[in-house]
C-alpha atoms as a PDB file:
ATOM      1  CA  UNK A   1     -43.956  26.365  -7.710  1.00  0.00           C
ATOM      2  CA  UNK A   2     -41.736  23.110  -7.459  1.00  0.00           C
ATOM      3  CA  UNK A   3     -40.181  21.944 -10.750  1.00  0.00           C
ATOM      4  CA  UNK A   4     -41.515  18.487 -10.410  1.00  0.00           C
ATOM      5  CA  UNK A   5     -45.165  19.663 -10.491  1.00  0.00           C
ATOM      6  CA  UNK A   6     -45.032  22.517 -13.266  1.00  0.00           C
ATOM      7  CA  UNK A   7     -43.914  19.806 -15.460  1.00  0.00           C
ATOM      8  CA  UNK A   8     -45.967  16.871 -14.580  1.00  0.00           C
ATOM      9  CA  UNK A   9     -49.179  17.359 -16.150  1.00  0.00           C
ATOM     10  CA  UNK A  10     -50.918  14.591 -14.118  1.00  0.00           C
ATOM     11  CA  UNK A  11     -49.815  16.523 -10.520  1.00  0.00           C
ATOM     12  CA  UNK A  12     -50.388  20.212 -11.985  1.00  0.00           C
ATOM     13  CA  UNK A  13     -54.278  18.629 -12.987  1.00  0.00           C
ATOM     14  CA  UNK A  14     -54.869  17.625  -9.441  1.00  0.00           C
ATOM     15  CA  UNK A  15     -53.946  21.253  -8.476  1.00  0.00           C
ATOM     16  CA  UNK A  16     -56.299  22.987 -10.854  1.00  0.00           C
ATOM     17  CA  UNK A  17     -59.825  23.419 -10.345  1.00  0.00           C
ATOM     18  CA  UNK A  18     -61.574  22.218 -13.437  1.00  0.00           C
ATOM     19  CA  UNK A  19     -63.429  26.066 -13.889  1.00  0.00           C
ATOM     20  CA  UNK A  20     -59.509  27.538 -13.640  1.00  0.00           C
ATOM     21  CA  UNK A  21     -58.543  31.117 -15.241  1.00  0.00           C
ATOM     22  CA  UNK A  22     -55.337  33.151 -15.264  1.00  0.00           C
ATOM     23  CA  UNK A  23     -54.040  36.458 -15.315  1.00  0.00           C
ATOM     24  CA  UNK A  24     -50.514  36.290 -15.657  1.00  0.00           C
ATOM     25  CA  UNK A  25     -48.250  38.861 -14.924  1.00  0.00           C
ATOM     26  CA  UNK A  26     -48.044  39.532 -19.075  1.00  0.00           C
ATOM     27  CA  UNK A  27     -51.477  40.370 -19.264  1.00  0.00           C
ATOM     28  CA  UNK A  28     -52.303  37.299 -20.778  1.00  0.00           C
ATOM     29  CA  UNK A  29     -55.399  35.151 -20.035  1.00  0.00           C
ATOM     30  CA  UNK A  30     -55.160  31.437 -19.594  1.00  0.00           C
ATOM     31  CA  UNK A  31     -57.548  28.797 -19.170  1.00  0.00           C
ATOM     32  CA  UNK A  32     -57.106  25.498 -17.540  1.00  0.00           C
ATOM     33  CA  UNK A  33     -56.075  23.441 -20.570  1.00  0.00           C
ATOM     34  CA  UNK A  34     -53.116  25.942 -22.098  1.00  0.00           C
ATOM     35  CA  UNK A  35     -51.894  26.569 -18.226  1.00  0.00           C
ATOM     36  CA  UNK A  36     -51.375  22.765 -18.302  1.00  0.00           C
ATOM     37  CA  UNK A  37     -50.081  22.511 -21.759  1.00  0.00           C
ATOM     38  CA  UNK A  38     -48.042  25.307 -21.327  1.00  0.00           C
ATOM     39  CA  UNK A  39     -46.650  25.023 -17.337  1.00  0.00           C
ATOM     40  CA  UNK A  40     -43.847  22.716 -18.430  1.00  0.00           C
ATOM     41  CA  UNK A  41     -41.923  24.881 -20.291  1.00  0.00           C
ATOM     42  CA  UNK A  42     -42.559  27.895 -18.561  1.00  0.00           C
ATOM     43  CA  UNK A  43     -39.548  29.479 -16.024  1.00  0.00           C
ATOM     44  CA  UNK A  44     -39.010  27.589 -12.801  1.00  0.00           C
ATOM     45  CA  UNK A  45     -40.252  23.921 -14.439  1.00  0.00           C
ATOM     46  CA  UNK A  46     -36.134  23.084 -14.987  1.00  0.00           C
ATOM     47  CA  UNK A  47     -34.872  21.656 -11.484  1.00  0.00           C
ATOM     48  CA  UNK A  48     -31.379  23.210 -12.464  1.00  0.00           C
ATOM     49  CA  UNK A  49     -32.768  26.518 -13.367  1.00  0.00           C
ATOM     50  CA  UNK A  50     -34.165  29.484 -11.675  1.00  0.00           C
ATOM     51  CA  UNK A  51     -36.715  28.667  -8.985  1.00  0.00           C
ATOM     52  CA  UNK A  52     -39.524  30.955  -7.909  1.00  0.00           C
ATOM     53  CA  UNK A  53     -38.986  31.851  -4.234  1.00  0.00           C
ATOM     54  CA  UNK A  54     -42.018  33.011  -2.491  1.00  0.00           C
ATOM     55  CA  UNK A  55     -42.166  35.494   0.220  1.00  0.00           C
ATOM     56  CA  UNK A  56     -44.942  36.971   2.700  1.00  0.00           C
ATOM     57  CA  UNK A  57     -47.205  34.075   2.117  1.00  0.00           C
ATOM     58  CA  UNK A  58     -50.845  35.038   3.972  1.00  0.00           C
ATOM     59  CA  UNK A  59     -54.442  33.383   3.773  1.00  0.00           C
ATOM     60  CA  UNK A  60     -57.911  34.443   4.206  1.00  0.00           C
ATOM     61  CA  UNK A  61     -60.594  32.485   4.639  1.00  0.00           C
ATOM     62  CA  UNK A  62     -63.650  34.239   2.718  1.00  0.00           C
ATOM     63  CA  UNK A  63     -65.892  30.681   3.352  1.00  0.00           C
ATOM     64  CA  UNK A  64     -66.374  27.431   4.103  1.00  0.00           C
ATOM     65  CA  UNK A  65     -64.083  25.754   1.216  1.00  0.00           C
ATOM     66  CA  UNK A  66     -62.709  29.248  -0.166  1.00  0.00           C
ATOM     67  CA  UNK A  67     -59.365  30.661   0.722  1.00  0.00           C
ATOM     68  CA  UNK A  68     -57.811  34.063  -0.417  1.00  0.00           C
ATOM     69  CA  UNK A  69     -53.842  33.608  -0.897  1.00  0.00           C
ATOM     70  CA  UNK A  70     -51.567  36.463  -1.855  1.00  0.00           C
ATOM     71  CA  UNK A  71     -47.869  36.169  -1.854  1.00  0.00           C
ATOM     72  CA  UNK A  72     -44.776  37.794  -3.903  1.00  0.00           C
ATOM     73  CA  UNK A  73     -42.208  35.503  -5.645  1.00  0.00           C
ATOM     74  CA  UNK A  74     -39.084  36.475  -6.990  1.00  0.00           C
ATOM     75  CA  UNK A  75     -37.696  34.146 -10.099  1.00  0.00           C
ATOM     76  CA  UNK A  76     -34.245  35.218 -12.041  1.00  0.00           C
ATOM     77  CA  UNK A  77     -34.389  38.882 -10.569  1.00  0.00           C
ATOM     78  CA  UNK A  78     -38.004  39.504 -11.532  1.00  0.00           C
ATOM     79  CA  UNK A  79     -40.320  40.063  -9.233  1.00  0.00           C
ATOM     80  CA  UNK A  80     -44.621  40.012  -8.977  1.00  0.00           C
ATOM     81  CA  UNK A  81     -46.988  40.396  -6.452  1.00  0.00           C
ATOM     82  CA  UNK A  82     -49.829  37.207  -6.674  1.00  0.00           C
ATOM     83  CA  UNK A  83     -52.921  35.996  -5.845  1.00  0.00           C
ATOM     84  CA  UNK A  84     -54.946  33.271  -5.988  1.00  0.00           C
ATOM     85  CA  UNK A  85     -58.269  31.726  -4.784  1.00  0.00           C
ATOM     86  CA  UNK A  86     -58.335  27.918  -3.555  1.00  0.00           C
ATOM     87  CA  UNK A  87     -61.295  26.132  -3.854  1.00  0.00           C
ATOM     88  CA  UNK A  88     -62.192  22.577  -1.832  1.00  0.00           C
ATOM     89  CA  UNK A  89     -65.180  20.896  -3.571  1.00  0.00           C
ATOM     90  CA  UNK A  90     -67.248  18.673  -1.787  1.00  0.00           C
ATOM     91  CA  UNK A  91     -66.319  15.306  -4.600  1.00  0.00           C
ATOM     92  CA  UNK A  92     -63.166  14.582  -2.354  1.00  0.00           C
ATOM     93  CA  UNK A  93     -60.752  16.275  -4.749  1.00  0.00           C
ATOM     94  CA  UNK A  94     -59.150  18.556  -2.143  1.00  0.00           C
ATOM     95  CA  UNK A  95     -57.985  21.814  -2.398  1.00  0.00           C
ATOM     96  CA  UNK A  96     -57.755  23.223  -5.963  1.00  0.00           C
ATOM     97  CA  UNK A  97     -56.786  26.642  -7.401  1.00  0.00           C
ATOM     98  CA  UNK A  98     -59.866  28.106  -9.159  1.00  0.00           C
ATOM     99  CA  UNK A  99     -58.156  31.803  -9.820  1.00  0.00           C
ATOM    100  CA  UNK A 100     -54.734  33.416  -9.992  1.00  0.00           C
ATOM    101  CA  UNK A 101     -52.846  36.505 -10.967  1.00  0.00           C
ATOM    102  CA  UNK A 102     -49.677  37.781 -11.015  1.00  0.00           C
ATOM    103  CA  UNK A 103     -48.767  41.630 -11.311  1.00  0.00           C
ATOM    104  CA  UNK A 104     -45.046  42.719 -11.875  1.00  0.00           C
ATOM    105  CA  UNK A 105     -43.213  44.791  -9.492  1.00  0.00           C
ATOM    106  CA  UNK A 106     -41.762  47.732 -11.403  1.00  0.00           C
ATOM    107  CA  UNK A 107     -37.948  47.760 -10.662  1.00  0.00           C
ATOM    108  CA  UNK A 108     -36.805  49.759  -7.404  1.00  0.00           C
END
């Protein structure tokens, strides 16, 4: 979610697992290649623009080297409810995301 990262593609790479797919919260499936083509000029890359601001951050392990996350993030008013799956390989990389979603939250 920080600016720097979304548009560095050589930092957003080390935080991709190379088998990563998205569902964002258009409906849209990505693959790892347009998510880092695409991540710079998506919201919340600009440092003096509108940040995503997570909330209710939790984590479950579901095995060795596999973590749940889900969280909600709010970015100029909008609001979704996400979640990914983090994946630690065993070639040293460290922790990657191999899966995410995002689902809007209908306005209240």
């Amino acid at each position: 979610m920080n600016p720097g990262v979304r548009t560095s593609r050589r930092l957003a790479d080390q935080l991709l697992d190379p088998e990563f797919v998205e569902v964002g919260a258009s409906g849209r499936r990505w693959d790892r290649e347009a998510v880092l083509s695409a991540l710079p000029d998506m919201p919340g890359g600009a440092a003096d623009g509108p940040q995503y601001e997570p909330l209710g951050m939790t984590g479950t392990v579901l095995a060795p080297g596999l973590v749940h996350l889900t969280y909600e993030t709010t970015i100029d008013g909008r609001r979704a409810r996400r979640a990914s799956i983090w994946r630690k390989l065993d070639d040293g990389s460290g922790w990657r995301m191999y899966y995410h979603q995002a689902t809007p939250v209908p306005g209240e």
